[in-house]
C-alpha atoms as a PDB file:
ATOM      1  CA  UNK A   1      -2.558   0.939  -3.066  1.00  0.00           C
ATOM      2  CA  UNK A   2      -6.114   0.598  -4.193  1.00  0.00           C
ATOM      3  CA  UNK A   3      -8.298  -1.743  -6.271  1.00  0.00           C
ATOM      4  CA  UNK A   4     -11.161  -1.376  -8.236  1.00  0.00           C
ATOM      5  CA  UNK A   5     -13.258  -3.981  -9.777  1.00  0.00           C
ATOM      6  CA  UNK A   6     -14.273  -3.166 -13.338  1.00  0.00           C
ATOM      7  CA  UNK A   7     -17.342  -4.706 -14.551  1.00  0.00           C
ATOM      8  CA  UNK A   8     -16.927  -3.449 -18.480  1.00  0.00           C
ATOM      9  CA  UNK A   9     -14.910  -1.717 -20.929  1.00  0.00           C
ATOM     10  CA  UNK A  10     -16.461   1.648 -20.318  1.00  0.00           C
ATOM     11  CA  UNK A  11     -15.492   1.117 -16.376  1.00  0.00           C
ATOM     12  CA  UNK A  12     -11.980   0.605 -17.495  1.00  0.00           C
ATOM     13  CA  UNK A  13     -12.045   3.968 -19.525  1.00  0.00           C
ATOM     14  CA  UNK A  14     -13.618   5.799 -16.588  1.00  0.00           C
ATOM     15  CA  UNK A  15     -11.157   4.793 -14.125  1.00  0.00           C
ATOM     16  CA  UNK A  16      -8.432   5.828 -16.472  1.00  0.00           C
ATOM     17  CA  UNK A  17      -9.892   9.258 -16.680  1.00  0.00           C
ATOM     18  CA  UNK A  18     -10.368   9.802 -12.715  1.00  0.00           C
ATOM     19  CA  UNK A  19      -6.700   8.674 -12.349  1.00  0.00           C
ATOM     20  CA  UNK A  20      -5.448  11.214 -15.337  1.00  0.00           C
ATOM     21  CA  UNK A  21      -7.524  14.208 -14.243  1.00  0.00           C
ATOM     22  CA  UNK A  22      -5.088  14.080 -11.146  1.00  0.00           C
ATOM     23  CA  UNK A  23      -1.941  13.494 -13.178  1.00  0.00           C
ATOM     24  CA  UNK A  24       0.648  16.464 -13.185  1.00  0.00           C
ATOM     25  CA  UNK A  25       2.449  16.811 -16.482  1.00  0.00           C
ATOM     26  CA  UNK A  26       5.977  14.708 -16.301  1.00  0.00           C
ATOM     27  CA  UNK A  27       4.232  11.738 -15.111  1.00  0.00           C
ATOM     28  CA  UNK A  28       4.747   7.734 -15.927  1.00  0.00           C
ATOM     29  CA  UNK A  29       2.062   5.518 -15.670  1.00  0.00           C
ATOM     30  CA  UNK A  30       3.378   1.655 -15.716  1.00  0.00           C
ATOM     31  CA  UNK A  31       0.723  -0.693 -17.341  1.00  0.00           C
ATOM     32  CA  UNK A  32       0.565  -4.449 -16.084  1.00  0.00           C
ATOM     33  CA  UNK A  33      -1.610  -6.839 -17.054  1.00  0.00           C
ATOM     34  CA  UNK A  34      -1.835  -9.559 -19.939  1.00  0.00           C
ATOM     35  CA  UNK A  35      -2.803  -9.333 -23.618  1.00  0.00           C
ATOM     36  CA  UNK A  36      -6.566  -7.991 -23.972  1.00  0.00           C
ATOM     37  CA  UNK A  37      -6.643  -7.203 -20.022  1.00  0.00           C
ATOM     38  CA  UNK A  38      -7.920  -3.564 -21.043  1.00  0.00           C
ATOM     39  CA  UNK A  39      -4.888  -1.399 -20.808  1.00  0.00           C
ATOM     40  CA  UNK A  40      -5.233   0.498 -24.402  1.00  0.00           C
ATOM     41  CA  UNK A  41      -9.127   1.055 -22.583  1.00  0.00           C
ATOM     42  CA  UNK A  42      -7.642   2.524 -19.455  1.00  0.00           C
ATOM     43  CA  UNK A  43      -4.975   4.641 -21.723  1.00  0.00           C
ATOM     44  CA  UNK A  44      -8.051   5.490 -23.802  1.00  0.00           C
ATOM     45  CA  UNK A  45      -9.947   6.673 -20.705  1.00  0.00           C
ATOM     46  CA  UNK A  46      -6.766   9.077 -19.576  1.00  0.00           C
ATOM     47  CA  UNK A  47      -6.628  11.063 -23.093  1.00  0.00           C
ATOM     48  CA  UNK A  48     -10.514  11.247 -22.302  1.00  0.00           C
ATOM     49  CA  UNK A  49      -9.816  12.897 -18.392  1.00  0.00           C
ATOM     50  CA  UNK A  50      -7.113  14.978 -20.092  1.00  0.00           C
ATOM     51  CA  UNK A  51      -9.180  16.763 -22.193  1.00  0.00           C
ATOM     52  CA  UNK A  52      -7.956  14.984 -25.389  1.00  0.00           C
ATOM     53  CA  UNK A  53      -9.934  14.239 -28.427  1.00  0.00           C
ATOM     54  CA  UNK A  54      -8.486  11.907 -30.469  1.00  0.00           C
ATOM     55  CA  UNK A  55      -8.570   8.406 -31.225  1.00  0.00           C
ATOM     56  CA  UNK A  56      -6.283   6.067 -29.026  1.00  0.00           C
ATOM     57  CA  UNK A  57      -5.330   2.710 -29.829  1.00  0.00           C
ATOM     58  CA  UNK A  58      -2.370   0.358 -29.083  1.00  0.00           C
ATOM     59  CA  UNK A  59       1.000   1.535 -30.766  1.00  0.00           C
ATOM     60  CA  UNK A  60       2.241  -2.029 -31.132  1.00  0.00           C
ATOM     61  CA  UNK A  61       3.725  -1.581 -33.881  1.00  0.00           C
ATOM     62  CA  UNK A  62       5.011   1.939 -34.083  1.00  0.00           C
ATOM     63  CA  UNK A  63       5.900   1.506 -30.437  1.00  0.00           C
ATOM     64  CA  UNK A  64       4.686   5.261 -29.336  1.00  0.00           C
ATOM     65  CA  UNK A  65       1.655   7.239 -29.808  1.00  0.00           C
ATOM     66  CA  UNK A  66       1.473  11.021 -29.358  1.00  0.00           C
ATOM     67  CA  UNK A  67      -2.131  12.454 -28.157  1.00  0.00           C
ATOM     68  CA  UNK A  68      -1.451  16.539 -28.351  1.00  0.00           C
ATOM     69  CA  UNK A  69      -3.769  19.025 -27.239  1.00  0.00           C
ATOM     70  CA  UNK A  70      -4.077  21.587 -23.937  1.00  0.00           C
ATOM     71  CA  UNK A  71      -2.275  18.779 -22.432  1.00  0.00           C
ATOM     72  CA  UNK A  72       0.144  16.216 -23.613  1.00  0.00           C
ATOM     73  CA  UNK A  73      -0.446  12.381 -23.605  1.00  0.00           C
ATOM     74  CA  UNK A  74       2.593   9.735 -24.733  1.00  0.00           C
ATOM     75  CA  UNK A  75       0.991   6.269 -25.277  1.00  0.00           C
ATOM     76  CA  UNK A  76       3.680   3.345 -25.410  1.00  0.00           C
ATOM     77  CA  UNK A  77       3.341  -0.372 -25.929  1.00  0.00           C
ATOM     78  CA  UNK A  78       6.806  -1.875 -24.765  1.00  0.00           C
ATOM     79  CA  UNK A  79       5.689  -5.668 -26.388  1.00  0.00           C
ATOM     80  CA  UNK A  80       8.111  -6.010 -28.714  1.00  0.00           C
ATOM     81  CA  UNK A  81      11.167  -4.659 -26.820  1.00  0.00           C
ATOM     82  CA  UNK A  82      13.622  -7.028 -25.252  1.00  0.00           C
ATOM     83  CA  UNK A  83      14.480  -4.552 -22.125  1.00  0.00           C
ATOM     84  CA  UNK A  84      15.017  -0.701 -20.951  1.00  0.00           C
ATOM     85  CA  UNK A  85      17.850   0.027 -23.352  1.00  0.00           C
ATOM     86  CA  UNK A  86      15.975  -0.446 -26.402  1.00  0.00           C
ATOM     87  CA  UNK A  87      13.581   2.040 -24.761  1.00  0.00           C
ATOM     88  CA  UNK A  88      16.276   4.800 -24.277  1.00  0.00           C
ATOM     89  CA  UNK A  89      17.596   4.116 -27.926  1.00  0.00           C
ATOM     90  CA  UNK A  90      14.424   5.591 -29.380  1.00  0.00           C
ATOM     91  CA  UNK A  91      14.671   8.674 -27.055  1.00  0.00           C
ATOM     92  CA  UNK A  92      12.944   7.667 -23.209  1.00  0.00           C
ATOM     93  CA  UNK A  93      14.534  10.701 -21.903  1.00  0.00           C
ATOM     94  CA  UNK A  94      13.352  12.958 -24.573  1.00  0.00           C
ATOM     95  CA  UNK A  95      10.099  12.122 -23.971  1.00  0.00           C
ATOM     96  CA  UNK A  96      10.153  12.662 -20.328  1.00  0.00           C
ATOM     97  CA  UNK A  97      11.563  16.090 -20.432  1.00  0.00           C
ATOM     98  CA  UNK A  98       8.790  17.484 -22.306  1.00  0.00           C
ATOM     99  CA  UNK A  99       6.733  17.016 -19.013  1.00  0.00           C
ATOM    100  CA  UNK A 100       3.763  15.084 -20.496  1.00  0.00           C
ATOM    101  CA  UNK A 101       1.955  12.146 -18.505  1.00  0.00           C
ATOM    102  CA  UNK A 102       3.716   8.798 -20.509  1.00  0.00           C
ATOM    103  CA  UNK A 103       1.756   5.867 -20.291  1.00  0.00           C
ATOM    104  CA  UNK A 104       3.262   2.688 -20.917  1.00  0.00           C
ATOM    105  CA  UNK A 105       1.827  -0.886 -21.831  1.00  0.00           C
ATOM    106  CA  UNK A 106       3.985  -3.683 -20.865  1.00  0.00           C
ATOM    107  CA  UNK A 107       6.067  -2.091 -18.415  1.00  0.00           C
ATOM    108  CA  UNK A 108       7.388  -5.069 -17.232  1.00  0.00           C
ATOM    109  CA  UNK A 109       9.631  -5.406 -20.638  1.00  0.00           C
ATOM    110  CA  UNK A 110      11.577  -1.650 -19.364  1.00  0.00           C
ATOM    111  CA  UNK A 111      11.294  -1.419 -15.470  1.00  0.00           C
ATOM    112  CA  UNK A 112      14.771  -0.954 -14.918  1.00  0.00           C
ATOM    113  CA  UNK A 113      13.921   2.465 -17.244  1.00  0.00           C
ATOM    114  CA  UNK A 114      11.971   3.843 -14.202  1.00  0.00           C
ATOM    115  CA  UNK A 115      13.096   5.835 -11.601  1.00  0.00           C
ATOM    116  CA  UNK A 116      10.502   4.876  -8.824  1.00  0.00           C
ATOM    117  CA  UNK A 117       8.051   7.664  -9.045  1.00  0.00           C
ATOM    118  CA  UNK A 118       5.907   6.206 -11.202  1.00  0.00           C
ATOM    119  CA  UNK A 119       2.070   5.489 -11.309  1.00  0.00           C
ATOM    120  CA  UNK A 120       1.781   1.581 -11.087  1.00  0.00           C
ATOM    121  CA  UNK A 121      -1.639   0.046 -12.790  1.00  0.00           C
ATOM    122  CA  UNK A 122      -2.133  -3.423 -12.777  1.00  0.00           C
ATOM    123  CA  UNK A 123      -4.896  -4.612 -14.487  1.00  0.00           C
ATOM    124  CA  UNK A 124      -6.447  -8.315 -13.976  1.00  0.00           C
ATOM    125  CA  UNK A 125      -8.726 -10.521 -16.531  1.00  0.00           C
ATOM    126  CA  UNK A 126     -11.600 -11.895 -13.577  1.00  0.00           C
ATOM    127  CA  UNK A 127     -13.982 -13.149 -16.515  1.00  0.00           C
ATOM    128  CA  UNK A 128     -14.529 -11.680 -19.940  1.00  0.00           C
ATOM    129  CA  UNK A 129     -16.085  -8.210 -18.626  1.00  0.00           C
ATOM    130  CA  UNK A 130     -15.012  -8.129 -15.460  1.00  0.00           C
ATOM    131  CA  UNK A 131     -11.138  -6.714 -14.585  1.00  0.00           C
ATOM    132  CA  UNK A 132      -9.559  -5.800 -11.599  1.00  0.00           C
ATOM    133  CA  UNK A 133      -7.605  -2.533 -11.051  1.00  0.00           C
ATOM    134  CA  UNK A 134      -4.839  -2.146  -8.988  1.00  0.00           C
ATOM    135  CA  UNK A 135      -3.537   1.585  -8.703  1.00  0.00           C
ATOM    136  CA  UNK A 136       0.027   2.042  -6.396  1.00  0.00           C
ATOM    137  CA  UNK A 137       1.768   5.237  -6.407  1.00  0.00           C
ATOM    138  CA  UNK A 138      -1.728   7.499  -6.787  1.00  0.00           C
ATOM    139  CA  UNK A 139      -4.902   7.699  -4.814  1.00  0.00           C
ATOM    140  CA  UNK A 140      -8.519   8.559  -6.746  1.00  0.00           C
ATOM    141  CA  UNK A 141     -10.474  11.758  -5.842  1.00  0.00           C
END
């Protein structure tokens, strides 16, 4: 386990990349932290690390982003589901047999979805800038 202190958005985004540079395909990253803590940020900072060009924000309401390019990116915001099966109704194992790295916000809402494997962020609110990162299940270069 590590932890980083994050002392602004663009810290947030940075970290994300280090941590997805390092990423083999197939992986799940499980997002803690409350509303507005910075996760979208850190997602945002992964597609960056991955070589990814696109625009990333919260799938809230569609429930799953796809980022495509040399390398594969699934953004999902579990909010608005009630628990794991709702997750594997719209296709959780599809998703993680195409071997891309699967980030998921609100992870707490689906844990009993993951196998154990996965790439644990929590992210804390210390002030309005300042956050701090806690990484299990992956160590930074």
């Amino acid at each position: 386990m590590s932890e980083y202190i994050s002392h602004s958005e663009q810290d947030t985004e940075d970290l994300g990349a280090r941590l997805s540079k390092q990423l083999p395909g197939g992986a799940v990253v499980a997002m803690y932290g409350d509303l507005g803590a910075g996760k979208t940020a850190f997602v945002r900072g992964m597609a960056r690390g991955m070589g990814l060009n696109c625009r990333v924000s919260s799938p809230t309401f569609t429930i799953v982003n796809e980022y495509l390019g040399e390398r594969e990116l699934i953004h999902f915001d579990m909010y608005r589901l009630s628990g794991a099966d709702e997750l594997f109704d719209i296709g959780w194992e599809d998703y993680l047999s195409r071997g891309a790295v699967c980030a998921v916000e609100w992870s707490e809402n689906v844990e009993d979805a993951f196998f154990g494997d996965e790439v644990r962020v929590t992210i804390e609110k210390l002030s309005d800038r300042e956050r701090k990162i806690t990484i299990e299940g992956a160590e930074l270069c």
